[in-house]
C-alpha atoms as a PDB file:
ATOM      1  CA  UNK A   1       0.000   0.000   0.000  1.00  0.00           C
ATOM      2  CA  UNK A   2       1.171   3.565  -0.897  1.00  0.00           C
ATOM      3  CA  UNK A   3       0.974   5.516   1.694  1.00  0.00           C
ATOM      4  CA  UNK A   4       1.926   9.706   1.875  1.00  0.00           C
ATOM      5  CA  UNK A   5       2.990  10.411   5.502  1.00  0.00           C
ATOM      6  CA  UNK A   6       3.040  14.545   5.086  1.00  0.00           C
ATOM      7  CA  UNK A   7      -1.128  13.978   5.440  1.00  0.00           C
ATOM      8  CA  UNK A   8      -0.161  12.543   8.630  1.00  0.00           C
ATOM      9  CA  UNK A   9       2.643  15.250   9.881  1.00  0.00           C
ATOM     10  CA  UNK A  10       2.396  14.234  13.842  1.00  0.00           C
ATOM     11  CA  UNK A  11       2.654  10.477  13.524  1.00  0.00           C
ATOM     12  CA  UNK A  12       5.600   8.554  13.878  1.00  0.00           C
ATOM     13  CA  UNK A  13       6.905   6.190  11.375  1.00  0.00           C
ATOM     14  CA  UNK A  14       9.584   3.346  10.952  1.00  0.00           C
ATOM     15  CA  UNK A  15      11.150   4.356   8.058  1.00  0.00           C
ATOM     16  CA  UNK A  16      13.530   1.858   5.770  1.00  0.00           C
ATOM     17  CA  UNK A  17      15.094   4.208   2.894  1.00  0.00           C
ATOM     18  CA  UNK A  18      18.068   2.740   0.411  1.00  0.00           C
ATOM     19  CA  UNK A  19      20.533   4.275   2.298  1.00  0.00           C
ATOM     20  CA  UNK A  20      19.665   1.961   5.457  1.00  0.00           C
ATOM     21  CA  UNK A  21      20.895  -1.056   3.832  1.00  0.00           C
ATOM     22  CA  UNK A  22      24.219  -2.134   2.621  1.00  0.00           C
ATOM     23  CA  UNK A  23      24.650  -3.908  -0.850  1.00  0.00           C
ATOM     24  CA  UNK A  24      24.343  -7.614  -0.005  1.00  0.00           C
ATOM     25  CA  UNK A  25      23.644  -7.231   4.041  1.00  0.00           C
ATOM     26  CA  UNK A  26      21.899  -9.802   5.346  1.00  0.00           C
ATOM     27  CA  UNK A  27      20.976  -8.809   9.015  1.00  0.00           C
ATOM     28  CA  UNK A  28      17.923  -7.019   9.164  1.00  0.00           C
ATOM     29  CA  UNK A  29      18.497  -3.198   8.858  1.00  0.00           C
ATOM     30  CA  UNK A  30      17.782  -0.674  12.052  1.00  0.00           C
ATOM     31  CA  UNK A  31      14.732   1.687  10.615  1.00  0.00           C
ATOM     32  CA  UNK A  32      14.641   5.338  11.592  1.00  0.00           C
ATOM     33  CA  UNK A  33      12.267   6.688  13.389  1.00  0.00           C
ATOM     34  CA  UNK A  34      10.564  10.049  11.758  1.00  0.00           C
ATOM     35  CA  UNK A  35       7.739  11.753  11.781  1.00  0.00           C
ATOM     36  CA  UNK A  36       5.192  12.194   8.792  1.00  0.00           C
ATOM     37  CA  UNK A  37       6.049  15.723   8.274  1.00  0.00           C
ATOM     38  CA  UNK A  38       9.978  14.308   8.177  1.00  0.00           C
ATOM     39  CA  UNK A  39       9.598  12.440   5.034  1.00  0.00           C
ATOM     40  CA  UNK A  40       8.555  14.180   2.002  1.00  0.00           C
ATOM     41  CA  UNK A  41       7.937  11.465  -0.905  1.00  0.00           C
ATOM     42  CA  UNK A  42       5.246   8.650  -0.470  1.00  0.00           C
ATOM     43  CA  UNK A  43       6.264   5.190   0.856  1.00  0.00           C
ATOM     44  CA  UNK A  44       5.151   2.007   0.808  1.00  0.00           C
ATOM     45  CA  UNK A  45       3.748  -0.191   3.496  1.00  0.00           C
ATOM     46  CA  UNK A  46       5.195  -3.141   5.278  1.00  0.00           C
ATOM     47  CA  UNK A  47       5.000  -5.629   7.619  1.00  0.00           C
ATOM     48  CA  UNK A  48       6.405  -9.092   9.009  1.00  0.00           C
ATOM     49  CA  UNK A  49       5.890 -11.659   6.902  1.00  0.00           C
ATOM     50  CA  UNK A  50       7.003  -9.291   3.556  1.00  0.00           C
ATOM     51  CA  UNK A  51       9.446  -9.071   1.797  1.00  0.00           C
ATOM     52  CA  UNK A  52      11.465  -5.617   0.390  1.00  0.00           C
ATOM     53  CA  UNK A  53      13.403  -5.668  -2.893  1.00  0.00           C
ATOM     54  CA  UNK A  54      15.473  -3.160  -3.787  1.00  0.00           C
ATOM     55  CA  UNK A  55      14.388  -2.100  -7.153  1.00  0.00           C
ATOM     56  CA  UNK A  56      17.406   1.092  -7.526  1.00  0.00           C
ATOM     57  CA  UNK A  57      20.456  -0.454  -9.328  1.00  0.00           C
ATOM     58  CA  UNK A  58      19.864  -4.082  -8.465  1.00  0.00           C
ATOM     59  CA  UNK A  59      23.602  -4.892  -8.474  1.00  0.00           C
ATOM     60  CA  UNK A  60      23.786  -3.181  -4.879  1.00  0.00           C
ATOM     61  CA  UNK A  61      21.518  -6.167  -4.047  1.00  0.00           C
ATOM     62  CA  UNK A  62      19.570  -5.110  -1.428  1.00  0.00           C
ATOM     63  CA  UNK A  63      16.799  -6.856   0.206  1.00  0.00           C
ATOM     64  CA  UNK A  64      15.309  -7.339   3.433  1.00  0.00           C
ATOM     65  CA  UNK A  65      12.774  -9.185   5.299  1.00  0.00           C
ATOM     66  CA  UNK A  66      11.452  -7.217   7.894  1.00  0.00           C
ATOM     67  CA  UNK A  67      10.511  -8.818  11.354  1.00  0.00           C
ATOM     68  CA  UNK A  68       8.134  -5.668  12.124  1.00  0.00           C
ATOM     69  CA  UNK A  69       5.930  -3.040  10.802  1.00  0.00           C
ATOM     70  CA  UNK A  70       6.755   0.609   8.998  1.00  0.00           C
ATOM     71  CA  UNK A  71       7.474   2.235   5.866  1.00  0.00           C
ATOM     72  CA  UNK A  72       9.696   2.101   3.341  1.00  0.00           C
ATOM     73  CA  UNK A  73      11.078   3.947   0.345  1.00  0.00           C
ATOM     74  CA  UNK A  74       8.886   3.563  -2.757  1.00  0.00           C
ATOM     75  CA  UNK A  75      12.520   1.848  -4.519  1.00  0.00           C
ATOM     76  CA  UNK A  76      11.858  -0.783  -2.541  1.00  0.00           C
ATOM     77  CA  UNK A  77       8.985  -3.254  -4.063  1.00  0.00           C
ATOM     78  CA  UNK A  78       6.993  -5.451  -1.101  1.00  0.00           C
ATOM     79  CA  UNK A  79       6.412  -8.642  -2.278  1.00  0.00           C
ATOM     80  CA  UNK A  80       3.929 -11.035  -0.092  1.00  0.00           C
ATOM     81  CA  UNK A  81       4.425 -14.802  -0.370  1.00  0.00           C
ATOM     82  CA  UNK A  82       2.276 -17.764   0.426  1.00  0.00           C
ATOM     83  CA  UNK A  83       4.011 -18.391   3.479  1.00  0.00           C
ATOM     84  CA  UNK A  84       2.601 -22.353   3.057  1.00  0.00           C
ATOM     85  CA  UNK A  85       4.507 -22.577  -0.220  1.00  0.00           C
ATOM     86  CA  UNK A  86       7.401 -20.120  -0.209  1.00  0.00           C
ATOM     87  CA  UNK A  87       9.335 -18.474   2.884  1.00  0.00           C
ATOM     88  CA  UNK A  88       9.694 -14.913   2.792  1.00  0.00           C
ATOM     89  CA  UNK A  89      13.270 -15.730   4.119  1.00  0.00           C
ATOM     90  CA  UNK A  90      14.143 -18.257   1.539  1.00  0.00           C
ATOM     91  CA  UNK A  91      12.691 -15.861  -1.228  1.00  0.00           C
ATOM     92  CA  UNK A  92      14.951 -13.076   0.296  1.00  0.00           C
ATOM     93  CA  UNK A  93      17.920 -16.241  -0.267  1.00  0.00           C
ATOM     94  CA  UNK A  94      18.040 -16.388  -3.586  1.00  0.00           C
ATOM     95  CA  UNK A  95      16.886 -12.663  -4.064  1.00  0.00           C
ATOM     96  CA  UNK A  96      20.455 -11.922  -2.682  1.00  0.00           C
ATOM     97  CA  UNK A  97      22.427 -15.161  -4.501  1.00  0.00           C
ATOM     98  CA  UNK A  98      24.798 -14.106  -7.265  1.00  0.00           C
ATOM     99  CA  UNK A  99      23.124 -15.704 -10.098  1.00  0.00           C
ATOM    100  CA  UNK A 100      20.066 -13.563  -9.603  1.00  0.00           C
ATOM    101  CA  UNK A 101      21.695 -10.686  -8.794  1.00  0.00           C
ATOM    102  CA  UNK A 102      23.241 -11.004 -12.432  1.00  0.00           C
ATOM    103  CA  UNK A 103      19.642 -11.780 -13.937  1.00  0.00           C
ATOM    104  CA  UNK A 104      18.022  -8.580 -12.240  1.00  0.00           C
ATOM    105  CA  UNK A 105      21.074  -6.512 -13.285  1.00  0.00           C
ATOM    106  CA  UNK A 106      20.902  -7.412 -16.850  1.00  0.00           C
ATOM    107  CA  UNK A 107      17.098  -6.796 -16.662  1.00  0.00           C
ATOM    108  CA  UNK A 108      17.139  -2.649 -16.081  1.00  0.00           C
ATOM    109  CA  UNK A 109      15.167   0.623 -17.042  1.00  0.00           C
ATOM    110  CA  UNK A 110      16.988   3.604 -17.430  1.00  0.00           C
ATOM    111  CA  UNK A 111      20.630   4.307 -17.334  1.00  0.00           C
ATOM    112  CA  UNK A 112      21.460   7.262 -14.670  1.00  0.00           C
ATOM    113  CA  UNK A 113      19.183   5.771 -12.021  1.00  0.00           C
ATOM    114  CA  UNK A 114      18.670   1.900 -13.351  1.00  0.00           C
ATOM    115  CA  UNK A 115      16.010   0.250 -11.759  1.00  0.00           C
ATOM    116  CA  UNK A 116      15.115  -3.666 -12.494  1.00  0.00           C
ATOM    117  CA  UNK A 117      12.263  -3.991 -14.570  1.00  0.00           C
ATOM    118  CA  UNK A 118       9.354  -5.186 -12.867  1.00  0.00           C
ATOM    119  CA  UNK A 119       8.044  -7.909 -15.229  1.00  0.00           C
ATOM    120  CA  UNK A 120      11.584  -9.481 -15.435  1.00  0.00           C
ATOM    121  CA  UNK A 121      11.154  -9.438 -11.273  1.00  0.00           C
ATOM    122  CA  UNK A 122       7.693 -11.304 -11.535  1.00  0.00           C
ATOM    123  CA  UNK A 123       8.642 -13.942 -14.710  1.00  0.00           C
ATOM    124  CA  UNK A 124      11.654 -15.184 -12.690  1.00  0.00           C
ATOM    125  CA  UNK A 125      11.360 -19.207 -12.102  1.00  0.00           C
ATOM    126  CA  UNK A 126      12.154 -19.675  -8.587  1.00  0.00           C
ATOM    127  CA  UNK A 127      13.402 -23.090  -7.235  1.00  0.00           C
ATOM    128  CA  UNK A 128      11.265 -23.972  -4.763  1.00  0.00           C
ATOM    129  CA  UNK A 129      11.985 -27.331  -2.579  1.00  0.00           C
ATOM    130  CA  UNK A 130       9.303 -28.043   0.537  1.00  0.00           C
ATOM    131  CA  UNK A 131       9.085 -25.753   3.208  1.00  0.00           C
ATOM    132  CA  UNK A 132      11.339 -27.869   5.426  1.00  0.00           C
ATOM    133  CA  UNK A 133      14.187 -27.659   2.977  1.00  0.00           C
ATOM    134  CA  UNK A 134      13.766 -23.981   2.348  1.00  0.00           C
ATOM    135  CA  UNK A 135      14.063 -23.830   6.202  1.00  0.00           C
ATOM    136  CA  UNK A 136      17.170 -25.623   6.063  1.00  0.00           C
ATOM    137  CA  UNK A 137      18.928 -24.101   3.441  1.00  0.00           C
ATOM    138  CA  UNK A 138      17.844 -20.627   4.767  1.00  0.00           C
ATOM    139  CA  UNK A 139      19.362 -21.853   8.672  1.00  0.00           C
ATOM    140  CA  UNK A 140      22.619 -22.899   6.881  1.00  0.00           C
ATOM    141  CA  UNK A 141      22.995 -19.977   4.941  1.00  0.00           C
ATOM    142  CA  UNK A 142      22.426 -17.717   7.865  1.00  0.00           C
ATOM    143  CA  UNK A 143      24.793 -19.703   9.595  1.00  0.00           C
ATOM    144  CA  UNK A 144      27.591 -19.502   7.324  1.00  0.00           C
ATOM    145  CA  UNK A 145      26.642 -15.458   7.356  1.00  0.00           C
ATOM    146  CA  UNK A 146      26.990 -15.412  11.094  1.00  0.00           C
ATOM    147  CA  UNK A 147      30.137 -17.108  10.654  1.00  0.00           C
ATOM    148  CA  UNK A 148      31.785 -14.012   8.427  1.00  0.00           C
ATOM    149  CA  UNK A 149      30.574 -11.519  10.371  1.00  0.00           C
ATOM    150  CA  UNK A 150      32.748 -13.474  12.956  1.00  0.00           C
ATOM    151  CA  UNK A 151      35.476 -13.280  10.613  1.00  0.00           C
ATOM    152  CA  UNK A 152      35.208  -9.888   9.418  1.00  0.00           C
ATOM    153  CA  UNK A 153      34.840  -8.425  13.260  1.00  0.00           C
ATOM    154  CA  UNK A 154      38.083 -10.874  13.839  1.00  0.00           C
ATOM    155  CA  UNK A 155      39.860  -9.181  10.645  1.00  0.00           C
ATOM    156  CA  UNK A 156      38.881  -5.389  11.944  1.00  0.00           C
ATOM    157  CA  UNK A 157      40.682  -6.473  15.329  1.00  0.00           C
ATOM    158  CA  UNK A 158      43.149  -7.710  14.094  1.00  0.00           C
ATOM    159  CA  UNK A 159      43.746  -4.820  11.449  1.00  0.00           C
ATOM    160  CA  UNK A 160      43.624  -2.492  14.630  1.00  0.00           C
ATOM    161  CA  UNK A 161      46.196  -4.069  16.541  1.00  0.00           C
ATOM    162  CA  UNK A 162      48.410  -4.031  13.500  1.00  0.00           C
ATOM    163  CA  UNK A 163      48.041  -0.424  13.285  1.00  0.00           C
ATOM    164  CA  UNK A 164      48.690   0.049  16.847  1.00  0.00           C
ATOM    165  CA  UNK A 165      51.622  -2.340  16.786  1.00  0.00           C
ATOM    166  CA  UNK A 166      52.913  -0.313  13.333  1.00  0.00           C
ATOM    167  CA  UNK A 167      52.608   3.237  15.350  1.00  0.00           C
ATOM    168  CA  UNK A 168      54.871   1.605  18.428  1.00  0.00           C
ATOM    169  CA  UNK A 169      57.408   0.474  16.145  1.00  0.00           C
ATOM    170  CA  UNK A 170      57.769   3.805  14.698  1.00  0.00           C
ATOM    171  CA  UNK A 171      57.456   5.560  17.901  1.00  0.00           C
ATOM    172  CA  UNK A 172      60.282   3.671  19.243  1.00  0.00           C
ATOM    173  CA  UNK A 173      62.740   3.449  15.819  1.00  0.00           C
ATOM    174  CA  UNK A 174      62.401   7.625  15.617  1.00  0.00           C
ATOM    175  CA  UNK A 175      63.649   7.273  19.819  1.00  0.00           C
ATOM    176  CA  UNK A 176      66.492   5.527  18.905  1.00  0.00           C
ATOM    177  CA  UNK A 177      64.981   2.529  20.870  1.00  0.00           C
ATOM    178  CA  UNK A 178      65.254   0.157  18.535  1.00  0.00           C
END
């Protein structure tokens, strides 16, 4: 649903804009709080159970699946699901995997600001194993994304102790201490 929160300048919205998710993140993005008067364009609708695809230059692949209620930038397209045939989670899956990611960018409107084309979004064949097996690959996949976040807050550690380690070395070579 289209909504136009200036008609409603006092109320208080969860906002999701583009710039609240990084290309390819996985963990659900932190929405800003504003109020109707705060956010000038119209928005669409969400809530749990949906799923957002970001439409603006699909090779940034961005896509969420929100675990609660707001608004979101109109680049974003909700997409509901039969939640008995297709997980919003496991749609969100192989929204995000490479090969799509390819298909949606090769699939664009416009050139400054390319957006995926809409029909190529709703023709695309989706593999779709049980519920139980999209539940599995989804847990395994979120698994293996927990585990490089691990890694990448390791590498960040480790890049700052490096630095620090760098900055004694120097500190003691221009003393003479070394």
């Amino acid at each position: 649903m289209i909504l136009k929160p200036s008609d409603q300048p006092d109320t208080v919205f969860r906002y999701l804009g583009m710039e609240h998710v990084a290309p390819g993140q996985w963990e659900e993005p932190y929405p800003v709080e504003k109020r109707g008067s705060e956010i000038k364009s119209q928005v669409v609708a969400f809530r749990p159970g949906l799923l957002l695809y970001g439409k603006l230059r699909p090779y940034l692949n961005k896509v969420v699946v929100p675990s609660f209620e707001g608004v979101a930038s109109t680049e974003f397209v909700p997409i509901a699901t039969r939640e008995d045939v297709l997980s919003p989670r496991y749609l969100g899956a192989f929204l995000r995997s490479p090969g799509f990611v390819a298909y949606a960018a090769r699939n664009i409107t416009g050139s400054r600001q390319p957006r995926t084309r809409l029909e190529a979004l709703w023709r695309t064949l989706i593999p779709l194993p049980p519920l139980a097996e999209q539940r599995r690959i989804v847990a395994r996949l979120e698994a293996v994304q927990e585990k490089i976040r691990a890694l990448k807050s390791a590498q960040a550690e480790t890049d700052e102790e490096l630095k620090r380690l760098k900055q004694a070395i120097l500190e003691k070579a221009f003393k003479g201490e070394l």
